[in-house]
Each structure stands twice: as C-alpha cells, then as structure tokens.
N, C-alpha and C. Protein backbone atom coordinates (compact mmCIF):
# COMPACT_ATOMS: atom_id res chain seq x y z
N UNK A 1 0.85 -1.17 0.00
CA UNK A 1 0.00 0.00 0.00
C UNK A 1 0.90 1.23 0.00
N UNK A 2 0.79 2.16 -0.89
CA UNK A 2 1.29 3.37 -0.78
C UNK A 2 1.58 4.12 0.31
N UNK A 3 2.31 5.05 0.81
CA UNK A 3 2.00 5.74 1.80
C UNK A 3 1.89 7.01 1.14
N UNK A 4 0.84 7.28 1.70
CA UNK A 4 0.94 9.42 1.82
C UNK A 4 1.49 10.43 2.14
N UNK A 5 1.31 11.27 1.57
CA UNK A 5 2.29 12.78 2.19
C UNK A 5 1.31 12.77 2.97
N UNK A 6 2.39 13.34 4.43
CA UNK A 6 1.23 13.29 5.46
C UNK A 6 0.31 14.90 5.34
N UNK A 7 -0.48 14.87 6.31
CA UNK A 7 -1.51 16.22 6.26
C UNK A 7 -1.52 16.45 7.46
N UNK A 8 -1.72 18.05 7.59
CA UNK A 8 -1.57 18.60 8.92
C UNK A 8 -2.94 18.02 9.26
N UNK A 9 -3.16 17.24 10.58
CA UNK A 9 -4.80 16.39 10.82
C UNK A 9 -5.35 17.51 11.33
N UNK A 10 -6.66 17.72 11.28
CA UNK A 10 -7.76 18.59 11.88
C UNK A 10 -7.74 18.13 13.63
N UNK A 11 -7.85 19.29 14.43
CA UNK A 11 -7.99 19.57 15.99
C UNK A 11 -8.81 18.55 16.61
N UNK A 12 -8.26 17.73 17.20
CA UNK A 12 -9.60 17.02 17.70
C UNK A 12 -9.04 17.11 19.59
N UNK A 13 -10.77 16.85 19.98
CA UNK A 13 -10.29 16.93 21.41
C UNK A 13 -9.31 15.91 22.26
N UNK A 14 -8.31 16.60 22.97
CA UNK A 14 -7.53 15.77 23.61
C UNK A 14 -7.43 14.57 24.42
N UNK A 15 -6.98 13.75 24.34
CA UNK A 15 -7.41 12.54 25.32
C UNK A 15 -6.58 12.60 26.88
N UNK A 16 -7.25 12.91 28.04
CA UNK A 16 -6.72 12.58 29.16
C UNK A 16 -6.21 11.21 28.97
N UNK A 17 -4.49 11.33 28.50
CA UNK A 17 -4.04 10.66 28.65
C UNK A 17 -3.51 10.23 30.14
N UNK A 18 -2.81 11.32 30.82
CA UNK A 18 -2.48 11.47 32.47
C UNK A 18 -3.55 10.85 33.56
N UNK A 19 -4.45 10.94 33.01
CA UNK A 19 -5.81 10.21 33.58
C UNK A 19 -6.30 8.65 33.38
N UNK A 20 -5.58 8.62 32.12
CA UNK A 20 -5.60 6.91 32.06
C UNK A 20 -5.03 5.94 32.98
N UNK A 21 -5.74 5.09 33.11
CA UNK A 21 -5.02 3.58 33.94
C UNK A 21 -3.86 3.23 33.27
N UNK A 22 -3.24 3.26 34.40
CA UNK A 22 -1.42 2.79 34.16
C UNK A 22 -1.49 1.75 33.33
N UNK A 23 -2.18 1.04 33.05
CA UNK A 23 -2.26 0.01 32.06
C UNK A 23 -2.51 0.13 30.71
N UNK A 24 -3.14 1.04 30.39
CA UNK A 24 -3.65 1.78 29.47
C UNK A 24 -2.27 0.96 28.14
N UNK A 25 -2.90 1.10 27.11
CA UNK A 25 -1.86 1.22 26.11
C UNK A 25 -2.29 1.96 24.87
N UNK A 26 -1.23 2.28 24.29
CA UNK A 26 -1.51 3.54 23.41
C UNK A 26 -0.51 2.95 21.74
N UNK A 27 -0.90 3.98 20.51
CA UNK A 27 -0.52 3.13 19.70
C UNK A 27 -0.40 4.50 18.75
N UNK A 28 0.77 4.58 17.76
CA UNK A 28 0.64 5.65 17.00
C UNK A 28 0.22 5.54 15.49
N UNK A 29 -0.37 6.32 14.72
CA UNK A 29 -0.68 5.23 13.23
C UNK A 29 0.44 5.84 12.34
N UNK A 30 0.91 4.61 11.70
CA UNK A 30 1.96 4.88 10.83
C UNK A 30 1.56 5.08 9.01
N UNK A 31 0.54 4.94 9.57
CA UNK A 31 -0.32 5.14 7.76
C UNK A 31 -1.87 5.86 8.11
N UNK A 32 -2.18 6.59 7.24
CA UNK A 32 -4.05 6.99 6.88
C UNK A 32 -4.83 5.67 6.90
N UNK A 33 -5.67 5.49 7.89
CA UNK A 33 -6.62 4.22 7.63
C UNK A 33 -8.07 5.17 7.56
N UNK A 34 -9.09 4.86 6.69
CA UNK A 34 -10.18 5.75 6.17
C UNK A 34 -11.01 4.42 5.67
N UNK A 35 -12.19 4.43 6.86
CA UNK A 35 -13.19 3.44 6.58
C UNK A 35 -14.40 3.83 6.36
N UNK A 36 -15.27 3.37 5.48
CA UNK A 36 -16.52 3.76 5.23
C UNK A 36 -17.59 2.64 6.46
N UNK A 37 -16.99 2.05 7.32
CA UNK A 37 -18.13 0.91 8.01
C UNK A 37 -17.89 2.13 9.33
N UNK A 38 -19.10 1.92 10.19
CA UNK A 38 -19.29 2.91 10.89
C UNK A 38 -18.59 2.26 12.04
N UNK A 39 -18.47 0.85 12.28
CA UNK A 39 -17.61 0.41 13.70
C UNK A 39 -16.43 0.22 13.73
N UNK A 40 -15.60 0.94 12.47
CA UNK A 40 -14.41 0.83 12.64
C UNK A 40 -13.88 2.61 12.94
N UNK A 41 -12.70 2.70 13.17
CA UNK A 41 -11.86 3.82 13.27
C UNK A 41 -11.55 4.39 12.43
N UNK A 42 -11.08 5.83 12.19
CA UNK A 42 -10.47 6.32 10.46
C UNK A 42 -9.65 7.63 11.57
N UNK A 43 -8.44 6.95 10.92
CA UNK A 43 -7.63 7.61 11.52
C UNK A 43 -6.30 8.68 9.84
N UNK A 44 -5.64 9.36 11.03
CA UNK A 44 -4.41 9.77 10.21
C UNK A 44 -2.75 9.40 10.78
N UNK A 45 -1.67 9.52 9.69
CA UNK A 45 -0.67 9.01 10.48
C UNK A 45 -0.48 9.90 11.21
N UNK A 46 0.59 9.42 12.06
CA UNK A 46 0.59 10.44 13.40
C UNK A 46 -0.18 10.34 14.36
N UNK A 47 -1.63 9.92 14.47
CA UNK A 47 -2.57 10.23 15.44
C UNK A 47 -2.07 9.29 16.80
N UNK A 48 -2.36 9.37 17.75
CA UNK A 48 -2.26 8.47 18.86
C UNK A 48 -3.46 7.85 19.14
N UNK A 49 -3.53 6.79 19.44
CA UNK A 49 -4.73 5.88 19.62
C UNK A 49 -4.80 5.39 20.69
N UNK A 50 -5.58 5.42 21.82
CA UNK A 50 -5.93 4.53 23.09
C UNK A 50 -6.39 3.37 22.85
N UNK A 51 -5.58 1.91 22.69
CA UNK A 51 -5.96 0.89 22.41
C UNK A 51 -6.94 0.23 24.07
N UNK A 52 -8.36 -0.35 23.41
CA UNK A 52 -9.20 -0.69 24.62
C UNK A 52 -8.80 -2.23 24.21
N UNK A 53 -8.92 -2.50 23.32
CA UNK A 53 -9.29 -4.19 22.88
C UNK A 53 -8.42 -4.71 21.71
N UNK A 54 -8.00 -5.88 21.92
CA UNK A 54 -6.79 -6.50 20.79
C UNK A 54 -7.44 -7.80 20.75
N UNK A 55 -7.50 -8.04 19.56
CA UNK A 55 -8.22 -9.77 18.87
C UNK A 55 -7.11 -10.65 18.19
N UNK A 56 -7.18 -11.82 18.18
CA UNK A 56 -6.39 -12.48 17.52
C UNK A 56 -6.25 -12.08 15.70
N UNK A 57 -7.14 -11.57 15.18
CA UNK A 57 -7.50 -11.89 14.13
C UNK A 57 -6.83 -9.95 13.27
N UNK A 58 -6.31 -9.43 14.33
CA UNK A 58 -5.34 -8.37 13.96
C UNK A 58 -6.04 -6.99 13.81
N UNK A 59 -7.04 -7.10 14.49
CA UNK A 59 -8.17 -5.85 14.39
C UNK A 59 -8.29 -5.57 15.66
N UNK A 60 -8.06 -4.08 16.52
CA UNK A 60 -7.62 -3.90 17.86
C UNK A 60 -9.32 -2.55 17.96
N UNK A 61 -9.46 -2.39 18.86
CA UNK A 61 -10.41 -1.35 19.05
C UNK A 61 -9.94 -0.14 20.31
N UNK A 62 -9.86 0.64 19.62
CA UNK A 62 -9.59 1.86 20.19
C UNK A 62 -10.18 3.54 20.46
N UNK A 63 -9.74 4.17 21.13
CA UNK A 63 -10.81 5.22 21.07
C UNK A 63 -9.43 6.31 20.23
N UNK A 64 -10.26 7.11 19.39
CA UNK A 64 -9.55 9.13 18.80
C UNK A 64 -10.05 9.75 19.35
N UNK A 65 -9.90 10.78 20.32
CA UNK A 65 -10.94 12.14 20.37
C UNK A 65 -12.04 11.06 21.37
N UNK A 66 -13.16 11.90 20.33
CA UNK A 66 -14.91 11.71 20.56
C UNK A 66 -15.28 9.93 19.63
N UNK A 67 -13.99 9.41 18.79
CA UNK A 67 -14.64 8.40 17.80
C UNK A 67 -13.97 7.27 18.98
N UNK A 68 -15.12 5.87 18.67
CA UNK A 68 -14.81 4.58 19.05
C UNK A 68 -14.54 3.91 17.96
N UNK A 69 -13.81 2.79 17.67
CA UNK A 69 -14.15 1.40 16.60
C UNK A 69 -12.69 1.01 16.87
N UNK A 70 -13.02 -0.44 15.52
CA UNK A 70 -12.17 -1.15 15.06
C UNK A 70 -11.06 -0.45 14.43
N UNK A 71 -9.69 -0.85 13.90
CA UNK A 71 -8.72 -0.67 13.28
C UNK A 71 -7.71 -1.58 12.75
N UNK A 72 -6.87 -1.16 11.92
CA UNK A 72 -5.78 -2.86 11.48
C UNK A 72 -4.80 -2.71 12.20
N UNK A 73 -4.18 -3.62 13.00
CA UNK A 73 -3.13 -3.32 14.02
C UNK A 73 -1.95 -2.90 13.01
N UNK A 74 -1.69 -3.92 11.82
CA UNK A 74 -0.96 -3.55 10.69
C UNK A 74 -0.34 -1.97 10.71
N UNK A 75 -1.39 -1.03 11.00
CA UNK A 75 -1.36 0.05 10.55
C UNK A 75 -0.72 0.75 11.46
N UNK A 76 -0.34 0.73 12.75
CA UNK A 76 -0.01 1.23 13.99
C UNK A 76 1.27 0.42 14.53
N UNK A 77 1.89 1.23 15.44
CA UNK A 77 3.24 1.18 16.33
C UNK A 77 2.52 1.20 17.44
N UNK A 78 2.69 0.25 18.76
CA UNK A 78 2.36 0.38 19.90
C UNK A 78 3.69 1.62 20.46
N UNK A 79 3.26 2.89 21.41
CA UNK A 79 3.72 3.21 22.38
C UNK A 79 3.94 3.88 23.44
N UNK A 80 4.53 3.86 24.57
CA UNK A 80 4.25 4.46 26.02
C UNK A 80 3.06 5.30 25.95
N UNK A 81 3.05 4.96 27.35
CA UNK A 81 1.76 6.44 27.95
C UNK A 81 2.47 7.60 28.10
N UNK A 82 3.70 7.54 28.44
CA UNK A 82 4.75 8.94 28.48
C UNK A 82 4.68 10.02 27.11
N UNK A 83 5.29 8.72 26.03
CA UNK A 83 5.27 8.86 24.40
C UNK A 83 3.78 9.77 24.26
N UNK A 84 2.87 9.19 24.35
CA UNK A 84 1.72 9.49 24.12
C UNK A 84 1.25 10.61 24.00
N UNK A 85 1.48 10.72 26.01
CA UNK A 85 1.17 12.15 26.25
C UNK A 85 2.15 13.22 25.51
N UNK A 86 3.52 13.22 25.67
CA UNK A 86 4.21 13.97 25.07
C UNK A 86 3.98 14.19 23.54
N UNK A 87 3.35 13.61 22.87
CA UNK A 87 3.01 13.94 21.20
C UNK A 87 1.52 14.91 21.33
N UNK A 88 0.59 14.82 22.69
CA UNK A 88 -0.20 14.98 22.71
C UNK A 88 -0.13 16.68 22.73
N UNK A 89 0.75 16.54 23.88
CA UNK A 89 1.11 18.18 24.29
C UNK A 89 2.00 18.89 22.90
C-alpha cells in the first residue's frame, strides 16, 4: 500500500491521557486508515490511539478524540503512555 504525504490532521479533542489507567496502552498510526463501516476507526498518520481491545485476528479497538471502533493493528506502532502524552502536548 502506498504511503501518503502526510496532512496537517484537523484539531480534535484531547485525550486525558495522564488520567488513564497505568495500564492503558496507546498506539501511533503509521499510515491513513479511512473506513466507510461505521464500527471501525479512520484515523491519520501520526494520530495516537488509546488501544481498549486487541483480537487475535489483527483488528484492535480503540478510542480518537470523541470516535470509538475497530482498526488494522498492521497500521499502527504500539507506544508508552509517556510517548503518548508527550506527542499529545
């Protein structure tokens, strides 16, 4: 799959990351994923993702902002809550 020139992403609201459970794990996307099914995710690279749920079958569910769904793990780097926050700020 191609990759894109990236794009400056549109403002979305911040995720209390500092507020998350130490367990929490977080994930950055290394490619544009853009889905037309409404229970998945559509993300941009760069974004940070709060991973809630990981399946065998390589499709993880996470929250952006205000959006919930699915995503391709394929598409993402797991890392830190430190990492996280610091890309956040």
């Amino acid at each position: 799959m191609p990759v894109r020139a990236p794009r400056t992403p549109d403002p979305v609201p911040t995720p209390r990351i500092a507020d998350s459970d130490p367990n929490s794990e977080f994930c950055r996307a290394l490619y544009d994923y853009q889905s037309t099914d409404m229970s998945c995710l559509s993300f941009r690279q760069h974004d940070v993702i709060h991973v809630l749920n990981k399946v065998e079958t390589g499709w993880w569910d996470g929250i952006l902002g205000d959006a919930r769904g699915w995503f391709p793990s394929n598409y993402v780097t797991i890392i830190s809550a430190e990492e996280a926050a610091a890309q956040q700020s």
